[in-house]
Protein backbone atom coordinates (compact mmCIF):
# COMPACT_ATOMS: atom_id res chain seq x y z
CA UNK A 1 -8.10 30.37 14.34
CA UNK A 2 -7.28 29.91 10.30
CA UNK A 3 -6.56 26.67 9.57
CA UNK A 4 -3.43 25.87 7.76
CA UNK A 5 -5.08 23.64 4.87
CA UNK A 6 -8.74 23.66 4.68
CA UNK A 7 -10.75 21.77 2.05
CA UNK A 8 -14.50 23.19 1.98
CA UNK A 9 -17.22 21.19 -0.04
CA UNK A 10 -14.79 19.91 -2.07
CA UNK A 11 -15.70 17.55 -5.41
CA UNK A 12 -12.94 15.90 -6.77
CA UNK A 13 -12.77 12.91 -9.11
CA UNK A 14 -11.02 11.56 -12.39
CA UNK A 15 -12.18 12.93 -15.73
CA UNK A 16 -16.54 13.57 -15.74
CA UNK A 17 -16.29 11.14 -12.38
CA UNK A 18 -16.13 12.69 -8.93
CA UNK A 19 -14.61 10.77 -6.24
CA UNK A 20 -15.16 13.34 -3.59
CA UNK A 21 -18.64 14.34 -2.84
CA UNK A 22 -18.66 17.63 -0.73
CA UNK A 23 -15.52 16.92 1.30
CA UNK A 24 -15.06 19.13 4.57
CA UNK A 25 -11.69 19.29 6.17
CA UNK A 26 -9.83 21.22 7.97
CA UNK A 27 -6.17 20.90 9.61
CA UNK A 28 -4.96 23.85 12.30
CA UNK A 29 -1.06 24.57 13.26
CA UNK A 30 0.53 21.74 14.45
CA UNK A 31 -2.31 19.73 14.77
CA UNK A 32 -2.54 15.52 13.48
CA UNK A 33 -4.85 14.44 11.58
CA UNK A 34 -5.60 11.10 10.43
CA UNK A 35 -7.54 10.37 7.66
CA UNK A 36 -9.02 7.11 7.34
CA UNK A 37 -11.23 4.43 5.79
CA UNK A 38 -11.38 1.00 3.52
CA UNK A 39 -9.14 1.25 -0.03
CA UNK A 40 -11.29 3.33 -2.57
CA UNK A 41 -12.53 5.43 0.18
CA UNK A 42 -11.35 8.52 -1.83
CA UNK A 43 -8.56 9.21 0.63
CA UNK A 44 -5.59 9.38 -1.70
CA UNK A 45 -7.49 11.71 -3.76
CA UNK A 46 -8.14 13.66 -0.85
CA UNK A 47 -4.47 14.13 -0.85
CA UNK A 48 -3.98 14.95 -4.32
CA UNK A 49 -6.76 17.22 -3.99
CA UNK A 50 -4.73 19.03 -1.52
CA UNK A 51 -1.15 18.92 -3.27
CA UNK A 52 -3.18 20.60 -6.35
CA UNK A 53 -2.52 17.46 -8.45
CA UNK A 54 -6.13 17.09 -8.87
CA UNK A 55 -8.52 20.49 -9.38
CA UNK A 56 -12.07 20.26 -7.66
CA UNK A 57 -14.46 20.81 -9.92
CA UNK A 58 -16.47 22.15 -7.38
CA UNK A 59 -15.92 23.83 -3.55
CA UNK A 60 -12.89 25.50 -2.41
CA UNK A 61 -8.84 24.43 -1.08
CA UNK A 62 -7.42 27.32 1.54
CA UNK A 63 -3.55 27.62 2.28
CA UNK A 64 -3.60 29.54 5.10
CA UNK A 65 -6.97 31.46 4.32
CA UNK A 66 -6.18 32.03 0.70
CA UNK A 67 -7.98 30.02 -1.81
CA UNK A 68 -5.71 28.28 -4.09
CA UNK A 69 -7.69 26.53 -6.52
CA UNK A 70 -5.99 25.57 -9.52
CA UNK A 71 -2.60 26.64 -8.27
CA UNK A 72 -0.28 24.22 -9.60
CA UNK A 73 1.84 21.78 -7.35
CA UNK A 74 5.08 23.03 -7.86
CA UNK A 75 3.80 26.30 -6.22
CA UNK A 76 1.54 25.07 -3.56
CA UNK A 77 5.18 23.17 -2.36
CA UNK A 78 6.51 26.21 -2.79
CA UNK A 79 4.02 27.63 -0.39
CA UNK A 80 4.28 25.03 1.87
CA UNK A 81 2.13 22.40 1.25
CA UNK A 82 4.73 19.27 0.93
CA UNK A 83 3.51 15.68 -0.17
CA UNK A 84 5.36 12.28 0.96
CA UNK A 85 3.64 10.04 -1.38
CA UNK A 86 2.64 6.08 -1.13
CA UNK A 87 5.83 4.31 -2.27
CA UNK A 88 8.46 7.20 -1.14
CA UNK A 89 9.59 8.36 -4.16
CA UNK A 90 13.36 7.94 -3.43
CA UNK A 91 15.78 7.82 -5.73
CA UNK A 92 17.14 4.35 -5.29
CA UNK A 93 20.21 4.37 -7.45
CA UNK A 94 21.38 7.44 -5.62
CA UNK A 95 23.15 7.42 -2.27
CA UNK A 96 21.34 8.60 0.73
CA UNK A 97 23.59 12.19 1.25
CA UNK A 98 22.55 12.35 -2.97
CA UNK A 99 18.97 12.11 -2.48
CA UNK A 100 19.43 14.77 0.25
CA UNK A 101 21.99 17.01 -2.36
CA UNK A 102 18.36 16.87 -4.83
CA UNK A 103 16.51 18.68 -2.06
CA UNK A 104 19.59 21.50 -1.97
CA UNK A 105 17.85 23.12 -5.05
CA UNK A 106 15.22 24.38 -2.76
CA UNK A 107 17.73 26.84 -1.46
CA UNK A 108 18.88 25.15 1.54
CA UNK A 109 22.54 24.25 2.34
CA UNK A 110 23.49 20.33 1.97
CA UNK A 111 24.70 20.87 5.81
CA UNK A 112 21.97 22.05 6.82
CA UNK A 113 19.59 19.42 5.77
CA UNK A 114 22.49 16.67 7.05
CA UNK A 115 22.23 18.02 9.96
CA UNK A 116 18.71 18.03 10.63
CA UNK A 117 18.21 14.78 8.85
CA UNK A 118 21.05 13.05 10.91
CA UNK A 119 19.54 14.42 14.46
CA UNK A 120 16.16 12.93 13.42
CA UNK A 121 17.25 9.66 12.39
CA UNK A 122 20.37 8.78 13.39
CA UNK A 123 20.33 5.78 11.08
CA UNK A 124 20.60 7.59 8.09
CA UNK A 125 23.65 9.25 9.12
CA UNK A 126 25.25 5.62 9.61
CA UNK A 127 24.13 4.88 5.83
CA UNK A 128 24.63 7.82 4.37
CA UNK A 129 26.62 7.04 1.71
CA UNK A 130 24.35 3.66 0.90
CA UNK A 131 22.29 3.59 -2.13
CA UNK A 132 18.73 3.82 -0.99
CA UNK A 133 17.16 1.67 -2.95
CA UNK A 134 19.12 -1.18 -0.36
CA UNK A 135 17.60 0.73 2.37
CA UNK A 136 15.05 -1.27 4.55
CA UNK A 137 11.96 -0.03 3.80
CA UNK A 138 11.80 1.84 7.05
CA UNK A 139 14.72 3.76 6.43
CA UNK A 140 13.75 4.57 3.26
CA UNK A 141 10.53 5.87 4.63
CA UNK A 142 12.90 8.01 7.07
CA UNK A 143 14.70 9.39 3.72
CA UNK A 144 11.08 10.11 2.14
CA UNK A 145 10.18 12.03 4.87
CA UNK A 146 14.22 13.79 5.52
CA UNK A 147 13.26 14.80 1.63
CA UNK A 148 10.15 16.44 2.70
CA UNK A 149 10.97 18.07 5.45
CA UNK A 150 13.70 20.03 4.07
CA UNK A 151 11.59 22.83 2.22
CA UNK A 152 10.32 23.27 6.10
CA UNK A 153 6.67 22.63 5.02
CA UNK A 154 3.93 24.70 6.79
CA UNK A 155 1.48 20.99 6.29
CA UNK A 156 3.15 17.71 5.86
CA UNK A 157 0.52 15.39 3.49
CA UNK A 158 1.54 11.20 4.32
CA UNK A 159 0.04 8.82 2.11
CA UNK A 160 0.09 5.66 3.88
CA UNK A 161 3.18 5.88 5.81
CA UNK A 162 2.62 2.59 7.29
CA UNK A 163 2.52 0.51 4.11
CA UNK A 164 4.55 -2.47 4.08
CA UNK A 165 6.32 -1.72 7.52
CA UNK A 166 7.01 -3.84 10.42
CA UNK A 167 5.25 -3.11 13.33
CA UNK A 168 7.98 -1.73 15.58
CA UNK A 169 9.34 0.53 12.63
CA UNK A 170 5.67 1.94 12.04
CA UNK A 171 5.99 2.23 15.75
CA UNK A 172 9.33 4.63 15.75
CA UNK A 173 8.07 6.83 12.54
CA UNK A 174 5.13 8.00 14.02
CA UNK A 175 6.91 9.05 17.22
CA UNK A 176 9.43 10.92 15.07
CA UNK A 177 5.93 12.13 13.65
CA UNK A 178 4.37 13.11 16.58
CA UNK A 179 7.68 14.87 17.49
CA UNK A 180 7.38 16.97 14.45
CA UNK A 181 4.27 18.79 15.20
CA UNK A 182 4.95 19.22 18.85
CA UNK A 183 7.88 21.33 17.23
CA UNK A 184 3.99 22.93 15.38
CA UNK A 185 4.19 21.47 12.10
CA UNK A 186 0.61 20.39 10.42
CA UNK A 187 0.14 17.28 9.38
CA UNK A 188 -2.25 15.35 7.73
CA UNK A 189 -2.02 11.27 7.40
CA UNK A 190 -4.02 8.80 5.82
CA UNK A 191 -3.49 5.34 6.67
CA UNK A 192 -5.80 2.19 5.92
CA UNK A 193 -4.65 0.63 9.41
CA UNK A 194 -5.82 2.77 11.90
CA UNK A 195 -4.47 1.65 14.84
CA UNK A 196 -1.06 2.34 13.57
CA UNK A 197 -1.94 6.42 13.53
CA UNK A 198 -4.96 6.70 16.09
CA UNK A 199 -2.20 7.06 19.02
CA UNK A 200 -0.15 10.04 17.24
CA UNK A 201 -3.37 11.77 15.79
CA UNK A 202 -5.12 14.58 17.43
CA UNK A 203 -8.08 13.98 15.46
CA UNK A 204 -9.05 11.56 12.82
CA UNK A 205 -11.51 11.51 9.99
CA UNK A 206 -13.72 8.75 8.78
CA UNK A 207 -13.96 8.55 4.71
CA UNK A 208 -16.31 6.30 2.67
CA UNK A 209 -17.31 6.18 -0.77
CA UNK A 210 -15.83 9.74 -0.73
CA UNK A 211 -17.60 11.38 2.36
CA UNK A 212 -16.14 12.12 5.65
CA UNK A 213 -18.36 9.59 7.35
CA UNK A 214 -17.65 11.40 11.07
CA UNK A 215 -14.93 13.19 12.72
CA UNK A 216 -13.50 14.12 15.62
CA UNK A 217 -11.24 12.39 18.39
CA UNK A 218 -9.40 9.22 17.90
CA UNK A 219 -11.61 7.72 21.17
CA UNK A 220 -14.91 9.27 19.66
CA UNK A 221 -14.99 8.02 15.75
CA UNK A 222 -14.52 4.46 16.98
CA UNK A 223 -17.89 3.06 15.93
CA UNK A 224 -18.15 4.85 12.90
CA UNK A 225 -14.46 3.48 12.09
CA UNK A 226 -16.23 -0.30 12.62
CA UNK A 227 -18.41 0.29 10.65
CA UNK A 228 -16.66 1.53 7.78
CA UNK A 229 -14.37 -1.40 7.86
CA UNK A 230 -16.77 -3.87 8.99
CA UNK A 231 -19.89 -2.55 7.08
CA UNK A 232 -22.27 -2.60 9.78
């Protein structure tokens, strides 16, 4: 089977330093996959690697099959490949049914995307007319992701969905996330805390110093994941 987003050897980095060493990845239809490891593990990287913010400079990104190296973000989204980044990237002086009215432009009715965003999460439906940036930070999380999955993404990309969350609420997104790819969406997470995605993710990956360290089931990486965090 083809995976939906495959990264193959991949070196990545910022200006003449890599940050990626020969990254291997691969993420199949509707399939979770967490990617984890301590900060500076090159995981957000990963993710830009994959959103074509950053261009290996060597090793190869596949949409589908088709290499698309150096395609530019705007067009990879248009593709399918749809990034929720660390900090959400609302618009917090705009209203919750206006941040939804920005993701119209895409070519999909405002009901439409009410309507799915409003069966998801109820919540925003009750707020809708709130300005987001007085959103809890769960709900603005929920809005993030609403945004996202509008453009009905073939790979959903999380950057630390988690971050600054209560417990309960991380709890309740990643049911609503493992919802999404029984319905087959792809989706790749990474997350710092583990725990909080091991019990959605169908596999997970263990990153250090910008090498997958081990992957495979969430039961299986588990001393690999100690010792990435621990160091020993």
């Amino acid at each position: 089977m083809i995976p939906v987003l495959e990264l193959s050897r991949v070196r990545a980095g910022y200006g003449s330093i890599d940050v990626l060493h020969g990254v291997d990845l691969s993420i199949h239809a509707g399939e979770v996959v967490a990617l984890l490891g301590p900060n500076g593990a090159g995981k957000t990287t990963t993710l830009a690697v994959a959103s074509g913010q950053i261009r290996p400079s060597s090793g190869s990104i596949s949409l589908m099959g088709h290499t698309v190296n150096g395609v530019r973000p705007d067009r990879l989204a248009r593709s399918g490949v749809c990034l929720v980044p660390e900090g959400r990237g609302i618009f917090a002086n705009l209203t919750v049914r206006e941040n939804l009215l920005m993701s119209s432009y895409a070519g999909v009715s405002i009901e439409q995307i009410e309507a799915r965003t409003y069966e998801l999460f109820p919540r925003l439906g009750e707020r809708r007319s709130q300005t987001a940036g007085t959103l809890s930070g769960g709900e603005q999380q929920m809005l993030a992701l609403s945004r996202a999955l509008t453009t009905d993404p073939a790979i959903l990309l999380l950057d630390e969905l988690s971050m600054g969350l209560a417990p309960l609420v991380v709890s309740d997104l990643y049911h609503r996330v493992g919802e999404l790819a029984s319905d087959g969406l792809s989706i790749l997470i990474v997350e710092q805390f583990a725990q909080a995605v091991l019990g959605v993710a169908d596999r997970a990956a263990v990153m250090v110093n910008g090498e997958i360290r081990s992957i495979g089931e969430p039961e299986e990486i588990s001393d690999a994941l100690a010792e990435a965090y621990l160091g020993g």
